[in-house]
Protein backbone atom coordinates (compact mmCIF):
# COMPACT_ATOMS: atom_id res chain seq x y z
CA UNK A 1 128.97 -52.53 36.31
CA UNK A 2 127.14 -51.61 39.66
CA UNK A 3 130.07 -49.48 42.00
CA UNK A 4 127.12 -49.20 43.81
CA UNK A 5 127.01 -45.94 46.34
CA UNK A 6 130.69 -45.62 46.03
CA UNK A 7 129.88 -43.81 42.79
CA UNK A 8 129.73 -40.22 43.99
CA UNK A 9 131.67 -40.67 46.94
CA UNK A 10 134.86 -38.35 47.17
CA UNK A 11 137.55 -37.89 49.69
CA UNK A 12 139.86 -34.78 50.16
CA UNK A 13 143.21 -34.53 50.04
CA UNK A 14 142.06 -33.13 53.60
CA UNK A 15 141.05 -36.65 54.73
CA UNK A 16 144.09 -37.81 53.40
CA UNK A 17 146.27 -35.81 55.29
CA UNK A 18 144.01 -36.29 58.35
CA UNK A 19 144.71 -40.06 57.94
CA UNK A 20 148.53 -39.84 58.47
CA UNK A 21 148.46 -37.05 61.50
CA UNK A 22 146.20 -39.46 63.08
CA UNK A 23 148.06 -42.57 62.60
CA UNK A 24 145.42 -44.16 60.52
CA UNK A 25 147.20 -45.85 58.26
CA UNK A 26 146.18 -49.31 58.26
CA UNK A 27 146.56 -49.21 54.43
CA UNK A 28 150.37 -49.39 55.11
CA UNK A 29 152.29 -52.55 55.41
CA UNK A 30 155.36 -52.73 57.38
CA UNK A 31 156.61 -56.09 54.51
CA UNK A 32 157.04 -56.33 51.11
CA UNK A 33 153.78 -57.10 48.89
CA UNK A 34 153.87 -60.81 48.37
CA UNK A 35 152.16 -59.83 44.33
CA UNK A 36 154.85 -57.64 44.03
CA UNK A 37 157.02 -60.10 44.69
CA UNK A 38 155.32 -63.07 43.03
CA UNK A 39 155.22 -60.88 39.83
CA UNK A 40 158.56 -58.88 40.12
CA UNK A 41 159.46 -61.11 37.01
CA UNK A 42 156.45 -59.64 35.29
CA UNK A 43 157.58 -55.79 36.32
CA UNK A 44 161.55 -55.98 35.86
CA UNK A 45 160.99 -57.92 32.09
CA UNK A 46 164.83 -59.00 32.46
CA UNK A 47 165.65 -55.28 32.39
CA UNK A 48 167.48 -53.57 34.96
CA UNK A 49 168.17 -49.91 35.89
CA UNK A 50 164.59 -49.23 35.62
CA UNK A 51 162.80 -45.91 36.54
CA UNK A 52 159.96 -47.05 39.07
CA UNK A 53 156.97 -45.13 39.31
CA UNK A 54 155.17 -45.26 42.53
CA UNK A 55 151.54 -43.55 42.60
CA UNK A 56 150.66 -42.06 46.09
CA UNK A 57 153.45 -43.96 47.55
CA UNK A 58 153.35 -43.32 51.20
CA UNK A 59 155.96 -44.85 52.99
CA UNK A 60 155.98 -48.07 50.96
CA UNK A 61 158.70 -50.46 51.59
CA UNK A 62 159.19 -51.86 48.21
CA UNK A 63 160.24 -48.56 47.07
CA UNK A 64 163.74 -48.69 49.27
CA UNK A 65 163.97 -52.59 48.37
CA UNK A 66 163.49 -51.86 44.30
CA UNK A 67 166.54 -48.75 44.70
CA UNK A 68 168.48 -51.76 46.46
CA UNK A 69 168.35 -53.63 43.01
CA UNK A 70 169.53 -50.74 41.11
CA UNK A 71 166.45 -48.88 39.93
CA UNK A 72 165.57 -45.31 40.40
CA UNK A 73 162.18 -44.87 42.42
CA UNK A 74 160.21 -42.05 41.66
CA UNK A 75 156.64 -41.84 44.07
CA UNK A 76 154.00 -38.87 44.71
CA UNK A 77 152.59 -38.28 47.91
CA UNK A 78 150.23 -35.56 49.44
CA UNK A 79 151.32 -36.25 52.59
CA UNK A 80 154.69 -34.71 53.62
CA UNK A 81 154.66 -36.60 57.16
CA UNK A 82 154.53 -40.18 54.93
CA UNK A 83 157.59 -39.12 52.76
CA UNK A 84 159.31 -37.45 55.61
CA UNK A 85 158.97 -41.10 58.17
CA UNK A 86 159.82 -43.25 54.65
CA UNK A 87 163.53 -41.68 54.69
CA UNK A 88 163.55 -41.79 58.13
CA UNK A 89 161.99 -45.20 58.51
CA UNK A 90 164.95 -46.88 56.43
CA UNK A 91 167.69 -44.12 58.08
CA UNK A 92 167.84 -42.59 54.54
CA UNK A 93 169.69 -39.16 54.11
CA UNK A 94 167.75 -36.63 51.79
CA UNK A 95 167.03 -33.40 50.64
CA UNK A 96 164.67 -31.33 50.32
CA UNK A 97 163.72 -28.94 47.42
CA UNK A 98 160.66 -26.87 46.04
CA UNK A 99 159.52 -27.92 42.19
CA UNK A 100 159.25 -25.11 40.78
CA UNK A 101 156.68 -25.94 37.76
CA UNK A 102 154.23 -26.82 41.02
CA UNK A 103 153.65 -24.10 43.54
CA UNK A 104 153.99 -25.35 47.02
CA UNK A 105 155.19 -28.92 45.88
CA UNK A 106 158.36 -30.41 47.15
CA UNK A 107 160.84 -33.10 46.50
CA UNK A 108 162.33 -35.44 48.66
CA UNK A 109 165.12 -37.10 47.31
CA UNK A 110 167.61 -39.86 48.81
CA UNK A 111 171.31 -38.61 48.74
CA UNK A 112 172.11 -41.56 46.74
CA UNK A 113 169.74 -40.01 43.89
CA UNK A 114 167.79 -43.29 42.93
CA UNK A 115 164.82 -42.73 45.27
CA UNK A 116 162.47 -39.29 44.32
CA UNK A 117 159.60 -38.10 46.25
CA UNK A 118 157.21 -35.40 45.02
CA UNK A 119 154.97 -34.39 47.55
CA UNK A 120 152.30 -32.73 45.98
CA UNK A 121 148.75 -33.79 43.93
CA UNK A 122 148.93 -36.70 41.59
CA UNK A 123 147.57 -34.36 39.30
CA UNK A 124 149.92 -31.72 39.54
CA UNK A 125 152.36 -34.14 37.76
CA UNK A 126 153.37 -34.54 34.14
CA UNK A 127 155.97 -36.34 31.90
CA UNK A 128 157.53 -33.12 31.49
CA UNK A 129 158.03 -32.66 35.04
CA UNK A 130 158.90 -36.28 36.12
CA UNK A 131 160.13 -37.97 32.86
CA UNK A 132 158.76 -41.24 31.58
CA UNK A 133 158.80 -44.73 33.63
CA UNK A 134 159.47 -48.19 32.80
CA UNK A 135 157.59 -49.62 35.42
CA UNK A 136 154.36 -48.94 37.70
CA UNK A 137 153.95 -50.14 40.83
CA UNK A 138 150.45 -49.19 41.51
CA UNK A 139 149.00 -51.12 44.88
CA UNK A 140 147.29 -48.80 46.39
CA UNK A 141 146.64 -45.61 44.20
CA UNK A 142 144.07 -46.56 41.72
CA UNK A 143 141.44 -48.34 44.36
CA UNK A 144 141.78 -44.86 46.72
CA UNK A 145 141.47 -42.21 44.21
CA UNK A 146 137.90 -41.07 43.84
CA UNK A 147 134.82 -43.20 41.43
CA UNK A 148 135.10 -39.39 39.73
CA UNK A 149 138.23 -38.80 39.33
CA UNK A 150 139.87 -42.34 37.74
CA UNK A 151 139.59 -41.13 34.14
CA UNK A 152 141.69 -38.36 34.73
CA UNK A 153 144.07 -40.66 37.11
CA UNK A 154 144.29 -43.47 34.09
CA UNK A 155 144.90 -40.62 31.43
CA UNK A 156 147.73 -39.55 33.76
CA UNK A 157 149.07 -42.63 34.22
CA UNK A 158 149.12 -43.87 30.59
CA UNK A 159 150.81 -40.29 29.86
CA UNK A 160 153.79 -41.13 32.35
CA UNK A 161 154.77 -44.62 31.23
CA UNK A 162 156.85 -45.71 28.17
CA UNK A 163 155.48 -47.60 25.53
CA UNK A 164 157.15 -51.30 26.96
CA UNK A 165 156.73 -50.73 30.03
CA UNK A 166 155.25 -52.98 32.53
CA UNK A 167 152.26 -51.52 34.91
CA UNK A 168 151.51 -53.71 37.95
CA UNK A 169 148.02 -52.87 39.75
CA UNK A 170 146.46 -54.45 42.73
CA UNK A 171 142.31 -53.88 43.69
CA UNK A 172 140.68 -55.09 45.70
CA UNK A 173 136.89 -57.28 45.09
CA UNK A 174 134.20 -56.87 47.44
CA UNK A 175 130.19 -55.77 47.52
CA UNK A 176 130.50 -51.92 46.89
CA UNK A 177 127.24 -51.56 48.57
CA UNK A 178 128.22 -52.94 51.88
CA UNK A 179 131.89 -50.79 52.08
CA UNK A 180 131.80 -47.02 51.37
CA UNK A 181 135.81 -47.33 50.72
CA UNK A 182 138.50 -46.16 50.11
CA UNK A 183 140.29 -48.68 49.23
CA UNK A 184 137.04 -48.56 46.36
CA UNK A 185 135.87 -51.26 44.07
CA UNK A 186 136.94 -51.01 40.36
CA UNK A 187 135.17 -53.54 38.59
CA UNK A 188 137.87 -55.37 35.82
CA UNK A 189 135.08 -54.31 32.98
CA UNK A 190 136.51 -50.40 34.51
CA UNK A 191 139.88 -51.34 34.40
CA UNK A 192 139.72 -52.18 30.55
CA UNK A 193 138.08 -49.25 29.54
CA UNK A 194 140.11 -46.86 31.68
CA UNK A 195 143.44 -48.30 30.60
CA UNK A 196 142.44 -50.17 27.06
């Protein structure tokens, strides 16, 4: 599978950051995702009271909607300014406290207790830290992570999720030589191998 130049292409958590001071967020979308919503079905299983898992959530607005059904939302974020306008985007009370198995990290939580926020690496996370999850919602996290760094994400990610649970993940298809991403191409042939 040809990622093209992507391959060695790598963005800091830097850029990231960068990104959200500057407003440059056009990988956020104000409405639901209509796949998540085509496919909720496919996520919930008929279960409910689900824990949620939401890779470098942002300020998605499917995590607020999914609490509103009675599951518990837990996302990661290395930008404190995106957690920080999610809770105040949906006028959310929360507070605010250090993890202390991650130096520097934080987490946001919702009074109500059934939305989380870590702000902090993806990497600095564990099962032991965050628990397990029944459910990934995964739209944008896997396409923006670096080419070199996806084994490591998937390895994660299969680490943090129960063994029914349901992982939903959006990419996107294009010519990885004509884009330099993020969002990056993952070729389905990747996909397979990095999650089996």
């Amino acid at each position: 599978s040809d990622i093209g130049s992507q391959k060695e292409r790598v963005v800091t958590e830097e850029e990231w950051l960068q990104k959200w001071e500057m407003g440059n967020i056009g990988f956020h979308k104000e409405q639901r995702h209509p796949l998540l919503q085509k496919y909720l079905d496919v996520l919930l299983n008929g279960r409910s009271g689900l824990r949620i898992f939401f890779p470098l959530c942002g300020k998605a607005v499917e995590m607020k909607w999914l609490a509103d059904m009675g599951h518990t939302v837990v996302g990661v974020e290395v930008s404190e300014q995106a957690v920080k306008e999610f809770f105040s985007d949906h006028s959310l009370p929360y507070c605010e406290e250090p993890v202390p198995e991650i130096s520097g990290a934080k987490m946001f939580q919702s009074t109500s207790g059934n939305i989380s926020l870590y702000c902090c690496s993806i990497y600095d996370l564990s099962s032991s830290i965050v628990g397990k999850f029944d459910g990934v919602w995964d739209r944008g996290a896997l396409v923006a992570v670096n080419p070199c760094d996806r084994q490591r994400y998937a390895s994660l990610m299969i680490n943090l999720v129960e063994k029914n649970s349901s992982y939903l993940l959006v990419t996107v298809s294009y010519d990885p030589n004509k884009h330099k991403g993020p969002p990056f191409y993952v070729p389905e042939s990747e996909i397979k191998s990095l999650f089996g």
